[in-house]
C-alpha atoms as a PDB file:
ATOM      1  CA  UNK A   1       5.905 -28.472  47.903  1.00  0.00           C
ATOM      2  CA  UNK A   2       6.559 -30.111  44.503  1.00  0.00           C
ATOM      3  CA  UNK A   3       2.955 -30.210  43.885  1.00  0.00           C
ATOM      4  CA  UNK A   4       2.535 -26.151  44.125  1.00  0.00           C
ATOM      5  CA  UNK A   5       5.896 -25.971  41.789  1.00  0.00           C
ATOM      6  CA  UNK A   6       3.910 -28.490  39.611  1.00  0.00           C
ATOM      7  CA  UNK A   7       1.160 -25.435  38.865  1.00  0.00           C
ATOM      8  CA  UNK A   8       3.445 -23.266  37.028  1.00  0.00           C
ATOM      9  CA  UNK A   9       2.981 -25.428  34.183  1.00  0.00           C
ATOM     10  CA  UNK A  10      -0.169 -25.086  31.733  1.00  0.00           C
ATOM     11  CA  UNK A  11      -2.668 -26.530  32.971  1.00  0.00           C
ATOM     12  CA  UNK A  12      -3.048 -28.743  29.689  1.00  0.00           C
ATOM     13  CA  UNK A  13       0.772 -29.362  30.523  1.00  0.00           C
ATOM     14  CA  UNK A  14      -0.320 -30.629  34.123  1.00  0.00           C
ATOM     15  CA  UNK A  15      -3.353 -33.144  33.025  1.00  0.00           C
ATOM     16  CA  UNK A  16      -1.446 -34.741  30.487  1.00  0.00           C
ATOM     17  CA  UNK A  17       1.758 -35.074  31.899  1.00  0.00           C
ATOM     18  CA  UNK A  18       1.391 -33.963  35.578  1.00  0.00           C
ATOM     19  CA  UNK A  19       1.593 -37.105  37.417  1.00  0.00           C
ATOM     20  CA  UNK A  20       4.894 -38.251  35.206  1.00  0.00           C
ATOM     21  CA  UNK A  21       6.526 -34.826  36.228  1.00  0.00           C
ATOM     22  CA  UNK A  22       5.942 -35.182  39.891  1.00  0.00           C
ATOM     23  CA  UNK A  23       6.697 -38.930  40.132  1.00  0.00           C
ATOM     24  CA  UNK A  24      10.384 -38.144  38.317  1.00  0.00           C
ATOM     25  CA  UNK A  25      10.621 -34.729  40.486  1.00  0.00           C
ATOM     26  CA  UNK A  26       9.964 -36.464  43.694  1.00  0.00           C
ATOM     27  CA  UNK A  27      12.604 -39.356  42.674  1.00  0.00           C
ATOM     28  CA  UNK A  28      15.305 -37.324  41.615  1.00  0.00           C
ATOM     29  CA  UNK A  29      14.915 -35.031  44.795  1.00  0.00           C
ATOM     30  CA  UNK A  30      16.112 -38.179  46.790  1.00  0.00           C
ATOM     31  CA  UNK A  31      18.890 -37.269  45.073  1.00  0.00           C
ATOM     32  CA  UNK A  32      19.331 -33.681  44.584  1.00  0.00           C
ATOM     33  CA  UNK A  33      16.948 -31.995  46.764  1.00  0.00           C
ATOM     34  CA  UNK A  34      13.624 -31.120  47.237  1.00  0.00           C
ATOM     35  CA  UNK A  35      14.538 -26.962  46.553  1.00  0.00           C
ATOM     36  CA  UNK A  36      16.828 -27.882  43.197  1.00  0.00           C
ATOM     37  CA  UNK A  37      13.708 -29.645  41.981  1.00  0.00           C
ATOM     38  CA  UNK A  38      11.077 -27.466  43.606  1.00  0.00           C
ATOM     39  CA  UNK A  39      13.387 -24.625  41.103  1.00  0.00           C
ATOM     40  CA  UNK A  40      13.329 -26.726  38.493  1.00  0.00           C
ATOM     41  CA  UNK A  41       9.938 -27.403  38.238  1.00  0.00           C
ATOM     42  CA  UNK A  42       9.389 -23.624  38.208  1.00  0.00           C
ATOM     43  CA  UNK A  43      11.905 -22.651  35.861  1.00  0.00           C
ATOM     44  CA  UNK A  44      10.478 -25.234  33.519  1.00  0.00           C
ATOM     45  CA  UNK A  45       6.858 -24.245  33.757  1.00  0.00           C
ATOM     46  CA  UNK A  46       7.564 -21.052  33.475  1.00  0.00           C
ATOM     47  CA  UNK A  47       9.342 -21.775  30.451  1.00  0.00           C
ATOM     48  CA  UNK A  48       6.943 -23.847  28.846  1.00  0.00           C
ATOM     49  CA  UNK A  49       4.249 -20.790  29.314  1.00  0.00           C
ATOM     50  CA  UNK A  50       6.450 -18.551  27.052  1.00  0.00           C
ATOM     51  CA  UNK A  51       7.286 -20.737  24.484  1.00  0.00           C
ATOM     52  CA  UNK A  52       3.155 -21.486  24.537  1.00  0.00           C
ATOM     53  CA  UNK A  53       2.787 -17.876  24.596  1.00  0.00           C
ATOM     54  CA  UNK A  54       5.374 -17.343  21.451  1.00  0.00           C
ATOM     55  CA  UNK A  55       3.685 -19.537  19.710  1.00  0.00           C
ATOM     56  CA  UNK A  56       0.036 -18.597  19.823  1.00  0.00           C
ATOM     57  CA  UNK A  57       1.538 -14.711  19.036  1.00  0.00           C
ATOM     58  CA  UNK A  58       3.511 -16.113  15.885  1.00  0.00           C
ATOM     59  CA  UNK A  59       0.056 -17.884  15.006  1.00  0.00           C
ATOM     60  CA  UNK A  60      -1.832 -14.883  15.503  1.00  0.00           C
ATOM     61  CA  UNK A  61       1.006 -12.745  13.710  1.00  0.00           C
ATOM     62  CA  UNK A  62       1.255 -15.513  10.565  1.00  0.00           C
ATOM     63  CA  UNK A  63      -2.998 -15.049  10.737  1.00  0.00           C
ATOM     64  CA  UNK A  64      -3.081 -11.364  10.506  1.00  0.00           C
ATOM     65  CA  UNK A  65      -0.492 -11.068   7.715  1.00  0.00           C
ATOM     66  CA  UNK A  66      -2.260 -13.703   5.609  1.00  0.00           C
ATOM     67  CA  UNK A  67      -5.616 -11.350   5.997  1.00  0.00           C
ATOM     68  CA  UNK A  68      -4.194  -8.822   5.306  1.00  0.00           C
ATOM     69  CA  UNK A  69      -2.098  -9.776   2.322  1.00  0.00           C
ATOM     70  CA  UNK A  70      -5.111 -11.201   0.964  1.00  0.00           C
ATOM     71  CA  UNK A  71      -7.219  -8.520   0.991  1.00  0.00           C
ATOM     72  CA  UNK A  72      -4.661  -6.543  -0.169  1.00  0.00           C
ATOM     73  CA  UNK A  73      -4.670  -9.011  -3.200  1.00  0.00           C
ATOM     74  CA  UNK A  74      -8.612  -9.111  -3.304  1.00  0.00           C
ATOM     75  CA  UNK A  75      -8.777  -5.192  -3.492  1.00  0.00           C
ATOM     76  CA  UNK A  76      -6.571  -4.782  -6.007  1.00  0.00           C
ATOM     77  CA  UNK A  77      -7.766  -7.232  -8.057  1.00  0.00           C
ATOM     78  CA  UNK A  78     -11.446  -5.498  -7.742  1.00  0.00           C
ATOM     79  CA  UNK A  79      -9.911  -2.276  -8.263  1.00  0.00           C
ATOM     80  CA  UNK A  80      -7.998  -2.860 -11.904  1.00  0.00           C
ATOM     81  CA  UNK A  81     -10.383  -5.369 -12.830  1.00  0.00           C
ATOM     82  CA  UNK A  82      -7.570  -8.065 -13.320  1.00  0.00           C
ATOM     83  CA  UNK A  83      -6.118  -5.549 -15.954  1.00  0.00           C
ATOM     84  CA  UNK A  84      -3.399  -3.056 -16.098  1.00  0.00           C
ATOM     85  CA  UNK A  85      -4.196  -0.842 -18.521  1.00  0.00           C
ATOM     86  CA  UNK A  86      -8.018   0.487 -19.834  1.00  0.00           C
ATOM     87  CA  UNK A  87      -8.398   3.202 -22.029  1.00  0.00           C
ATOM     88  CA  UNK A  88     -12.203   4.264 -23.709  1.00  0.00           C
ATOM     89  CA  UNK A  89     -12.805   6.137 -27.171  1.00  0.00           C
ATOM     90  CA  UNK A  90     -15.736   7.620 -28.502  1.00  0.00           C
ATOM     91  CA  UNK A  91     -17.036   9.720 -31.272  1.00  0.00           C
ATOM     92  CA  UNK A  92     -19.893  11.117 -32.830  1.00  0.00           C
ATOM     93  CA  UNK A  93     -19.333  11.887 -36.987  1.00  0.00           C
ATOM     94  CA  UNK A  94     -15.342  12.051 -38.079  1.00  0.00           C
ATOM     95  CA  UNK A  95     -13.871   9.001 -36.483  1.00  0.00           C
ATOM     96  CA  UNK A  96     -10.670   9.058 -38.276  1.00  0.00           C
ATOM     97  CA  UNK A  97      -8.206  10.284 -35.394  1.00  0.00           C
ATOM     98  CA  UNK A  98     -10.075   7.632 -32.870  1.00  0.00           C
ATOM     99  CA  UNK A  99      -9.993   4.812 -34.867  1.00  0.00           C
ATOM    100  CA  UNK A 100      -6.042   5.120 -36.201  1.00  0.00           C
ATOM    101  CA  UNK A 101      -5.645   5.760 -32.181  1.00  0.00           C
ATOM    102  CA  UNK A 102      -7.709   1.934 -31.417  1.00  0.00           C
ATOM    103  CA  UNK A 103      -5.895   0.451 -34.932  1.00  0.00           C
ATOM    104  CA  UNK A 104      -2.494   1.945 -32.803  1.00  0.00           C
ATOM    105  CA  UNK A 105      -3.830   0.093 -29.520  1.00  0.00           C
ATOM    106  CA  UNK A 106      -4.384  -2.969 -31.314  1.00  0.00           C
ATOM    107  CA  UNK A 107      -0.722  -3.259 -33.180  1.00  0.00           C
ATOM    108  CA  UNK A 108       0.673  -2.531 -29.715  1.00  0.00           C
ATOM    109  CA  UNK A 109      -0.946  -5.516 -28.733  1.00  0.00           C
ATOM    110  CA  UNK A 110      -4.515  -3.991 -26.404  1.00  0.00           C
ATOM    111  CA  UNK A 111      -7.733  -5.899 -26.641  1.00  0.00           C
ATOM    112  CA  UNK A 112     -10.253  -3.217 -27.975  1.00  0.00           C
ATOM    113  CA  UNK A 113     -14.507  -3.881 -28.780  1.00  0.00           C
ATOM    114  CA  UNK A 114     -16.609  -1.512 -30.669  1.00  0.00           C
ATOM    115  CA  UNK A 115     -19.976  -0.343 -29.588  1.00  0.00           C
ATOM    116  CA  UNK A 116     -22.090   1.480 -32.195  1.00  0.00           C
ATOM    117  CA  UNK A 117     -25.023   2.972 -31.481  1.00  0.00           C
ATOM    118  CA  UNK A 118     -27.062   5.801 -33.208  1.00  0.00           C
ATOM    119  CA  UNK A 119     -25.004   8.718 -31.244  1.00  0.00           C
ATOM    120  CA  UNK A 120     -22.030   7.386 -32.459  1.00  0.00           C
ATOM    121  CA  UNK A 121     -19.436   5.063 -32.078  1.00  0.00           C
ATOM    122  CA  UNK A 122     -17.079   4.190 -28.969  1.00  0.00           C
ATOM    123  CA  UNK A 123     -13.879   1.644 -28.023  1.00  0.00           C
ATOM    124  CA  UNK A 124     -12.891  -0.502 -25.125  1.00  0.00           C
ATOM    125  CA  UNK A 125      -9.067  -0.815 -25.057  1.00  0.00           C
ATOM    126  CA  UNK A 126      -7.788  -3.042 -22.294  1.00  0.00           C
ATOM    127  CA  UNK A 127      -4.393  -4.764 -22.330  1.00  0.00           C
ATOM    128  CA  UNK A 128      -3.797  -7.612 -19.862  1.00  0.00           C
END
């Protein structure tokens, strides 16, 4: 009878410890009796399933969050390009407003390159 009890625990539960269970079960139902332990070895092997079972879940939980915090991270990242902030210029003759607006950018403290090409001219403003 203590044997059956015996197979409410894991069965990684059972190979490891299985024969120390049953030895102490048996010797303490001298005492006690055999139901009290037959119960007990239930009660515990059913115990020992959930806390497995909590376990894996908080594993799979802690798992899935870390995905999904870091592709949260990864997308965003992609997305802005590590910046915060991008702004482009361009013009084709008068560049007077669109340069005092890059000179502006670069006082305030953006990163901005020029690209001139026979169209006309044109700004990359990006501030980290």
């Amino acid at each position: 009878m203590l044997h059956l009890c015996l197979q409410a625990y894991p069965r990684a539960v059972r190979a490891r410890d299985g024969h120390h269970v049953r030895d102490l079960a048996t010797d303490l139902a001298g005492d006690h009796g055999f139901l009290r332990e037959a119960f007990g070895l239930l009660r515990g092997g059913l115990a020992e399933r959930r806390r497995q079972s909590r376990t894996r879940r908080a594993l799979i939980a802690m798992g899935a969050a870390t995905l999904i915090a870091l592709t949260g991270l990864t997308w965003t990242a992609a997305a802005d390009e590590g910046r915060v902030e991008k702004d482009l210029f361009a013009c084709a003759e008068q560049c007077v407003d669109a340069e005092a607006e890059v000179a502006s950018r670069v006082r305030d403290g953006w990163s901005c390159t020029e690209r001139r090409e026979a169209a006309g001219v044109s700004w990359r403003c990006v501030r980290d």
